[in-house]
Structure formats: structure tokens, C-alpha cells
Protein backbone atom coordinates (compact mmCIF):
# COMPACT_ATOMS: atom_id res chain seq x y z
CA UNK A 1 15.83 4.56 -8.42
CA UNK A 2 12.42 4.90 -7.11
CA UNK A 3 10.15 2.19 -6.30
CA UNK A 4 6.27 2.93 -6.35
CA UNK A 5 5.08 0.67 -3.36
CA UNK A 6 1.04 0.75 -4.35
CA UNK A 7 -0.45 1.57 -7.44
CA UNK A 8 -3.58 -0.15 -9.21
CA UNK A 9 -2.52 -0.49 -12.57
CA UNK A 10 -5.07 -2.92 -13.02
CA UNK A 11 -7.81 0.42 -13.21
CA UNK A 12 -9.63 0.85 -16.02
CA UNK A 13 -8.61 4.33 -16.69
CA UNK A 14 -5.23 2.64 -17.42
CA UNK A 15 -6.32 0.27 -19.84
CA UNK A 16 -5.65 2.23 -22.77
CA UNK A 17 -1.99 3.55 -22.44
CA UNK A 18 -0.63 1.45 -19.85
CA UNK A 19 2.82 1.03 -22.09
CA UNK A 20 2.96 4.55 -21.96
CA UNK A 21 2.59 5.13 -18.62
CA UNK A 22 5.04 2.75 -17.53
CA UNK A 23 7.27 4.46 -19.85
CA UNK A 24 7.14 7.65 -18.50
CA UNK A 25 7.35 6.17 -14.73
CA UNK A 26 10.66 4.52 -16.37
CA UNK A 27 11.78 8.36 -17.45
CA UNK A 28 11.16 9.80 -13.95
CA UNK A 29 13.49 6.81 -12.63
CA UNK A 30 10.70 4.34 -11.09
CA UNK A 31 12.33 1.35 -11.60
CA UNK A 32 9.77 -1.10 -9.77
CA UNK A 33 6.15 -0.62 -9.27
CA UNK A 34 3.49 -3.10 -6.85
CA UNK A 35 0.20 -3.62 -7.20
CA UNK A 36 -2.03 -4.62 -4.81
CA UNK A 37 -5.31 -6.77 -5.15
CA UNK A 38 -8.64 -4.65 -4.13
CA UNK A 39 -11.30 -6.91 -5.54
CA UNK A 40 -10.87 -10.61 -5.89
CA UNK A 41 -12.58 -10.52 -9.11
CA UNK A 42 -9.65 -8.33 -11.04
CA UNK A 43 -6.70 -10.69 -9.48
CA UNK A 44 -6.27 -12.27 -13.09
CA UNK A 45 -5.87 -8.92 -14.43
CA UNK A 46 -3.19 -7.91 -12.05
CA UNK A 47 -1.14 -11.01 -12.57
CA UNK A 48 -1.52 -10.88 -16.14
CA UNK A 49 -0.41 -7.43 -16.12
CA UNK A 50 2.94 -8.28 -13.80
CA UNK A 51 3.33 -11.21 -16.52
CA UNK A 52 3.76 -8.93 -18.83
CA UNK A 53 5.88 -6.51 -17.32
CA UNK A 54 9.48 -7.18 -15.74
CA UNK A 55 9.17 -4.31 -13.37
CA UNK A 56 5.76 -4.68 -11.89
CA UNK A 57 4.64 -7.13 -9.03
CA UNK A 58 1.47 -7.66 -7.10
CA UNK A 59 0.04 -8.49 -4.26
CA UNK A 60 -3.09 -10.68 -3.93
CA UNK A 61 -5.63 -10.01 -1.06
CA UNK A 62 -9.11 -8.40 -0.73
CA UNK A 63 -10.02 -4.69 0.04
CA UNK A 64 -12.66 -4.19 3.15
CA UNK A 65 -14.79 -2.49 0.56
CA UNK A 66 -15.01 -6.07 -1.67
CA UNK A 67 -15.17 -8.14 1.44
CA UNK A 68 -18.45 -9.80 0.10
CA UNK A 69 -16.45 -11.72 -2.53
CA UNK A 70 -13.51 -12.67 -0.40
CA UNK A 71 -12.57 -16.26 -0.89
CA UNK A 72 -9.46 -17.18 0.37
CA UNK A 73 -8.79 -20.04 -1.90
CA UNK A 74 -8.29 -17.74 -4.48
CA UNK A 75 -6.02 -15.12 -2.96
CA UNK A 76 -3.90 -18.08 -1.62
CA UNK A 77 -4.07 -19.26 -5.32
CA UNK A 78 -2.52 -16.08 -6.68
CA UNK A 79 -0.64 -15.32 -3.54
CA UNK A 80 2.15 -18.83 -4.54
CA UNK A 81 2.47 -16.94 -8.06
CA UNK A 82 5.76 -16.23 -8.60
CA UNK A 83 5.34 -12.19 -8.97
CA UNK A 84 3.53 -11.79 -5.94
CA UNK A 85 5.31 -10.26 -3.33
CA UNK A 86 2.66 -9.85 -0.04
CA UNK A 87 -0.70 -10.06 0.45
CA UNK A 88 -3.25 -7.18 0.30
CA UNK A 89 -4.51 -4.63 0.44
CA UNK A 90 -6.57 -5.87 3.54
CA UNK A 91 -7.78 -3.88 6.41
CA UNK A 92 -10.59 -2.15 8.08
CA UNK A 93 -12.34 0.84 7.06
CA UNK A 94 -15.02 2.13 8.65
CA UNK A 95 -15.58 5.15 6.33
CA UNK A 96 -19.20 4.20 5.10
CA UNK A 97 -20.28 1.91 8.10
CA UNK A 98 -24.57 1.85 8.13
CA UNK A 99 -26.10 3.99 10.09
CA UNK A 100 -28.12 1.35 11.97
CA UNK A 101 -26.12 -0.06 14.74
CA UNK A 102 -27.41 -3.68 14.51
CA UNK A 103 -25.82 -3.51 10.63
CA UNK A 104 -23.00 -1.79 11.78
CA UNK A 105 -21.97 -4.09 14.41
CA UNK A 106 -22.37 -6.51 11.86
CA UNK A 107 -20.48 -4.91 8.36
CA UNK A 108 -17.33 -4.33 11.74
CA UNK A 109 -17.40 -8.13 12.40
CA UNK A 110 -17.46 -9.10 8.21
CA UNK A 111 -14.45 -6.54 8.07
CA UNK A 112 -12.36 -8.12 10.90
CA UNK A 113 -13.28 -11.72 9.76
CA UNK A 114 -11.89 -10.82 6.69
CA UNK A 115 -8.89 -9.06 7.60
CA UNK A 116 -8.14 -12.09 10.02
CA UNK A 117 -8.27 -14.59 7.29
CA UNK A 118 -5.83 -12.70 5.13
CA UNK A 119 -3.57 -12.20 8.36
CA UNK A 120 -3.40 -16.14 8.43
CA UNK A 121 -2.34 -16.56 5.15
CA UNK A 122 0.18 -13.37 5.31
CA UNK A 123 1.45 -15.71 7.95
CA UNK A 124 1.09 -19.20 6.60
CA UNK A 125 2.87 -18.04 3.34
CA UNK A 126 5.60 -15.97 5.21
CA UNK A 127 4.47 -12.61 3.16
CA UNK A 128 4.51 -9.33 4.14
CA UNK A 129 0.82 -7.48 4.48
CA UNK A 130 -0.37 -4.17 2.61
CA UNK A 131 -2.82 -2.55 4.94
CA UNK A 132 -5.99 -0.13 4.53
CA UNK A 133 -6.78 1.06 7.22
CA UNK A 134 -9.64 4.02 7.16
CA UNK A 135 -11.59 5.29 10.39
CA UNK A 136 -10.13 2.18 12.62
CA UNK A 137 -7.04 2.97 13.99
CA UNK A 138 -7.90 1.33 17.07
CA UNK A 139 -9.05 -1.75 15.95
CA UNK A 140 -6.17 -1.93 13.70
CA UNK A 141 -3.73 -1.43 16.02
CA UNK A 142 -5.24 -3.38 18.24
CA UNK A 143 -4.91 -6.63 16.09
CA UNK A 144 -1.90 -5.92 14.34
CA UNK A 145 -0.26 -5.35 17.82
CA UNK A 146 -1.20 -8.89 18.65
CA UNK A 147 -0.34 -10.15 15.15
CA UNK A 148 3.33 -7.94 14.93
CA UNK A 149 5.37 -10.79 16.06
CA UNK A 150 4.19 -13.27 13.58
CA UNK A 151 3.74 -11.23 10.56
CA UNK A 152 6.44 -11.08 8.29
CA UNK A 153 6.57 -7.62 7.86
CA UNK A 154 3.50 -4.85 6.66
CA UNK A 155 3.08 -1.93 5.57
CA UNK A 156 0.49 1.02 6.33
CA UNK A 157 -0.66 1.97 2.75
CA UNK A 158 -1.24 5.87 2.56
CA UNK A 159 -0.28 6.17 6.58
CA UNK A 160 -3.01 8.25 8.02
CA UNK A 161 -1.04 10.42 10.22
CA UNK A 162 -1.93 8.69 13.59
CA UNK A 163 -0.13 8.29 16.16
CA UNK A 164 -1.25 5.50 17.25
CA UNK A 165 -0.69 3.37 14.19
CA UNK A 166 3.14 5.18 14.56
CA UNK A 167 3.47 2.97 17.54
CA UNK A 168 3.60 -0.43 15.72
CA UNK A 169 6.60 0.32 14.98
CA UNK A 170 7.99 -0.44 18.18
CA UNK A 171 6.04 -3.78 17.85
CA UNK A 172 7.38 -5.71 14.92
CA UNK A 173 8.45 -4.98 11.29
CA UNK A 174 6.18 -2.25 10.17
CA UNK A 175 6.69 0.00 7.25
CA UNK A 176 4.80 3.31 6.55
CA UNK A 177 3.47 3.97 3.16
CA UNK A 178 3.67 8.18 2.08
CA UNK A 179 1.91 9.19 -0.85
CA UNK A 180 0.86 12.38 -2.96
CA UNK A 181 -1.47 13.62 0.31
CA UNK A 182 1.84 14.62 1.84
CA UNK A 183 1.75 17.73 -0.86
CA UNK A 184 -1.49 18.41 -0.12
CA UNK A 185 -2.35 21.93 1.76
CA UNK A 186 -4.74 20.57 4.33
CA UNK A 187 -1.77 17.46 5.01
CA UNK A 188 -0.39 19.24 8.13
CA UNK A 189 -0.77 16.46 10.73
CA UNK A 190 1.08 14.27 8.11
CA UNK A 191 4.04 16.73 7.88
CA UNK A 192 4.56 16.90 11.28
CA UNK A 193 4.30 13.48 12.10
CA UNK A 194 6.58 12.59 9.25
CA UNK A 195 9.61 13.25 11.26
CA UNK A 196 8.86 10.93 13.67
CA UNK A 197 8.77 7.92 11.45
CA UNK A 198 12.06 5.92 11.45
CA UNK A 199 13.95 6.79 8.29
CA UNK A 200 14.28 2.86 7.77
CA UNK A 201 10.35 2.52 7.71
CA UNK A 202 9.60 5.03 4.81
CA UNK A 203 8.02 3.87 1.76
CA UNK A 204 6.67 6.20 -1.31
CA UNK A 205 3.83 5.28 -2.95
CA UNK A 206 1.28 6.97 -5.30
CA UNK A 207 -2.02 4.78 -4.71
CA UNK A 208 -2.71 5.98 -9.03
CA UNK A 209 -4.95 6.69 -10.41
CA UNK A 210 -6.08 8.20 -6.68
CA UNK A 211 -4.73 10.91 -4.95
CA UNK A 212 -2.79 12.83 -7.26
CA UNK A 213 0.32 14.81 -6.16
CA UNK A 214 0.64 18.71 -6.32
CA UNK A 215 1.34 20.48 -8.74
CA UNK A 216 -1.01 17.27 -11.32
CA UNK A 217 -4.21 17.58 -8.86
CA UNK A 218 -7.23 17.15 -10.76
CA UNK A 219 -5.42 14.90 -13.45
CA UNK A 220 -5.26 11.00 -13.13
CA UNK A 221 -2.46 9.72 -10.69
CA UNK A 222 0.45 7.25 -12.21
CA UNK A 223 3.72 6.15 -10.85
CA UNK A 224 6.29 8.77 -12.46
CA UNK A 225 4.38 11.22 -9.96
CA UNK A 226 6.24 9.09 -7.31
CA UNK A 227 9.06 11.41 -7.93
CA UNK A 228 6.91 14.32 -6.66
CA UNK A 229 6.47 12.63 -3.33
CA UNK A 230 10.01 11.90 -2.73
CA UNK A 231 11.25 15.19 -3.43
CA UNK A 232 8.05 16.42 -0.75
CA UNK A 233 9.61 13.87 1.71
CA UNK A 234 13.55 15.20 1.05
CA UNK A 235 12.17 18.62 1.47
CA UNK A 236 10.27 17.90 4.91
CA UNK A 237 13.08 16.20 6.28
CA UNK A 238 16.49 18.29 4.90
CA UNK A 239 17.88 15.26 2.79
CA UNK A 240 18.54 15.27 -0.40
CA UNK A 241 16.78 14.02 -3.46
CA UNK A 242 18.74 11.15 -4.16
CA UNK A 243 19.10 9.99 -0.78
CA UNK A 244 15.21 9.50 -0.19
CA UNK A 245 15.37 7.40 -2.88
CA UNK A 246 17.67 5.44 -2.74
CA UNK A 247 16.65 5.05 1.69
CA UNK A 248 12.68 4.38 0.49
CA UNK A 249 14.03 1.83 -2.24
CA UNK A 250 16.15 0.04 0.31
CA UNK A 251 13.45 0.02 2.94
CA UNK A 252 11.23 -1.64 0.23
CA UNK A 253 13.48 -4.32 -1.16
CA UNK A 254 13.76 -5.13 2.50
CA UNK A 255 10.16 -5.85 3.26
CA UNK A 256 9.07 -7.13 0.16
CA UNK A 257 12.32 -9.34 -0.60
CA UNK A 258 12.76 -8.92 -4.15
CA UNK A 259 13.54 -5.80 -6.86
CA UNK A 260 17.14 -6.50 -6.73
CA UNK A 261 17.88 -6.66 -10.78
């Protein structure tokens, strides 16, 4: 069993052969598959799609990117559903900051405002957190090192490879999120670093219909091609197939406290 920790199912390149990508997922052995809020305005569309399907949850939160709409009302609202299993994807990401530095100070304080509020309710509503983080490790690790004993758990979506993010682990319950960039040619840091993370903090992921897994680059990204992860991670690190997935699944019914039929 496989369980795809992040994947936006709710994109509208899916919208006409969802079924049949879930299907094929179901082939490839991905049993469960979460997906994560972005922008505040699609949240009825990823409920309605978890509705629908036994195997896929959510998570209901507000991407840096569509801070501007971020009401938290309305991710607490679809945060008590009963399918949602954490609340995200929430971060920083300073990727696209202005160049002015009177704006930029400004977009960095909207960000972290945001990110707080989300943090709260994480906490409030005992759920784990799915983080972006994006050209901020320190001010992510900064917060999250003063958050790590209150937080019920969180996990770094699409784990950038720093080491200082790595360290959070020796803070509170954080989980690492490893996704189709590990197959990439240019992923070296990632490799290398992937040894270090506790085996009991691994997640896979495939962040579909983004960042697409060797050998399928170039075509659009969707769970099944979680299996192309795990068998990067089980070469990296000398297991065997099986055993990274059954280890990843564990680590993720663990944090997000359900997928257990």
C-alpha cells in the first residue's frame, strides 16, 4: 500500500478523467490519497471531491500565494468536516517577493500573518499542518521551532533539502514530505540529505499535476506515479520496495490519524 500524502486533485487538468486516474493510482497500489487546500475559493471542490471518493481526504488551509483571500472562518468551517485530516497547505514563500523593499517587507508580514492564523487553528483543532515552505527556511524554522511543541504534528510538503528545516525534527513531531524531484538529475542535495531523515519521518508524495517523476517528465503528474518515488527512495536507501511502503504508509497513518480501512 502506498499512500500519496499531497496531491491537488481538485486541478482543472483533472476534471475530465478524475475516475480514471484514481483508478490507475488504485492499480499501482495507492490506496489513500490527501489533498490539500491552496486557494480558499476551491475548498468546496476538494470536499466534494473526498465526498465522493472513499480513499481521498483533504486538508483545508490557504497557500501563501492566495493569502489575499484567506478567511479563517472558512478554513475552520471545512477544517470540522469529517474528511479533513490537517490543515494546509500554509507557509511562507518568498519565491516572487516585490522588488521594492517597502512592498516586500510588507507581502513577508501578510505571509507570516497568515501562516500564524492557520498555526492557531492547526492548534485549536488538534490537526496536524501541511507546510510550503519556498525561499524561507529561516523564518520557517524559526516559527515552527517555537510552535513544535504545540502543534500536533506537520509535515514539510516537497522537503527542500535544507538542513536547517532537517533540524525540526529534533523539535517536535515533524514529518518530511519526498516527491518526484528526488528522480530528478539536478536533485543531488536531496539525495544526500535523504539519509539523514529518520526513517519514521518519511512521507511520499507526488504534489500532481506538478512535478512529475522520471521516466513521465513533461506529462501531467497523478498519484500512481507515487510508486516511482518510493522505489527512488528504496533505491537511495538499500531497502526494499515493499518496505518503503509499507514504513511511508505507517509514518502517515501516524500523523494524520486515519487510513486504517
Amino acid at each position: 500500500m502506498i499512500i500519496d500524502t499531497h496531491c491537488h486533485l481538485d486541478d482543472n487538468r483533472f476534471n475530465d478523467d478524475l475516475d480514471a486516474v484514481l483508478e490507475r493510482a488504485s492499480e499501482k497500489g495507492v490506496k489513500f490519497v490527501v489533498n490539500p487546500g491552496a486557494d480558499i475559493n476551491d475548498l468546496p471542490k476538494i470536499a466534494k471531491i473526498a465526498e465522493q471518493n472513499h480513499n481521498v481526504f483533504f486538508a483545508s488551509g490557504v497557500h501563501p500565494y492566495d493569502k489575499d483571500g484567506f478567511d479563517v472562518a472558512v478554513v475552520r468551517e471545512f477544517a470540522m468536516h469529517e474528511k479533513c485530516v490537517a490543515i494546509g497547505e500554509c507557509g511562507l514563500d518568498y519565491f516572487r517577493l516585490p522588488k521594492d523593499e517597502s512592498e516586500k517587507k510588507l507581502e513577508k508580514i501578510e505571509q507570516k500573518r497568515v501562516f500564524l492564523e492557520q498555526l492557531e487553528l492547526a492548534i485549536e483543532l488538534k490537526k496536524p499542518v501541511i507546510l510550503h515552505i519556498r525561499d524561507a527556511n529561516e523564518d520557517c524554522f524559526n516559527i515552527l521551532k517555537e510552535y513544535a511543541s504545540r502543534l500536533d504534528g506537520a509535515v514539510l510538503h516537497c522537503y527542500n533539502a535544507s538542513p536547517l528545516l532537517l533540524e525540526l525534527a529534533k523539535f517536535g513531531n515533524f514529518y518530511f514530505g519526498i516527491g518526484g524531484v528526488l528522480t530528478f538529475k539536478n536533485a543531488k542535495n536531496l539525495v544526500e540529505i535523504l539519509t539523514k531523515i529518520p526513517k519514521d519521518r518519511l512521507l511520499v508524495e507526488t504534489d500532481a499535476p506538478y512535478l512529475t517523476p522520471e521516466p513521465f517528465r513533461g506529462e501531467r503528474n497523478e498519484p500512481a506515479f507515487t510508486k516511482n518515488v518510493a522505489q527512488k527512495i528504496a533505491e537511495i536507501l538499500s531497502l526494499e520496495f515493499e518496505e518503503v511502503c509499507k514504513l511511508t504508509s505507517n509514518n502517515a497513518k501516524r500523523l494524520f490519524k486515519c487510513f486504517d480501512t
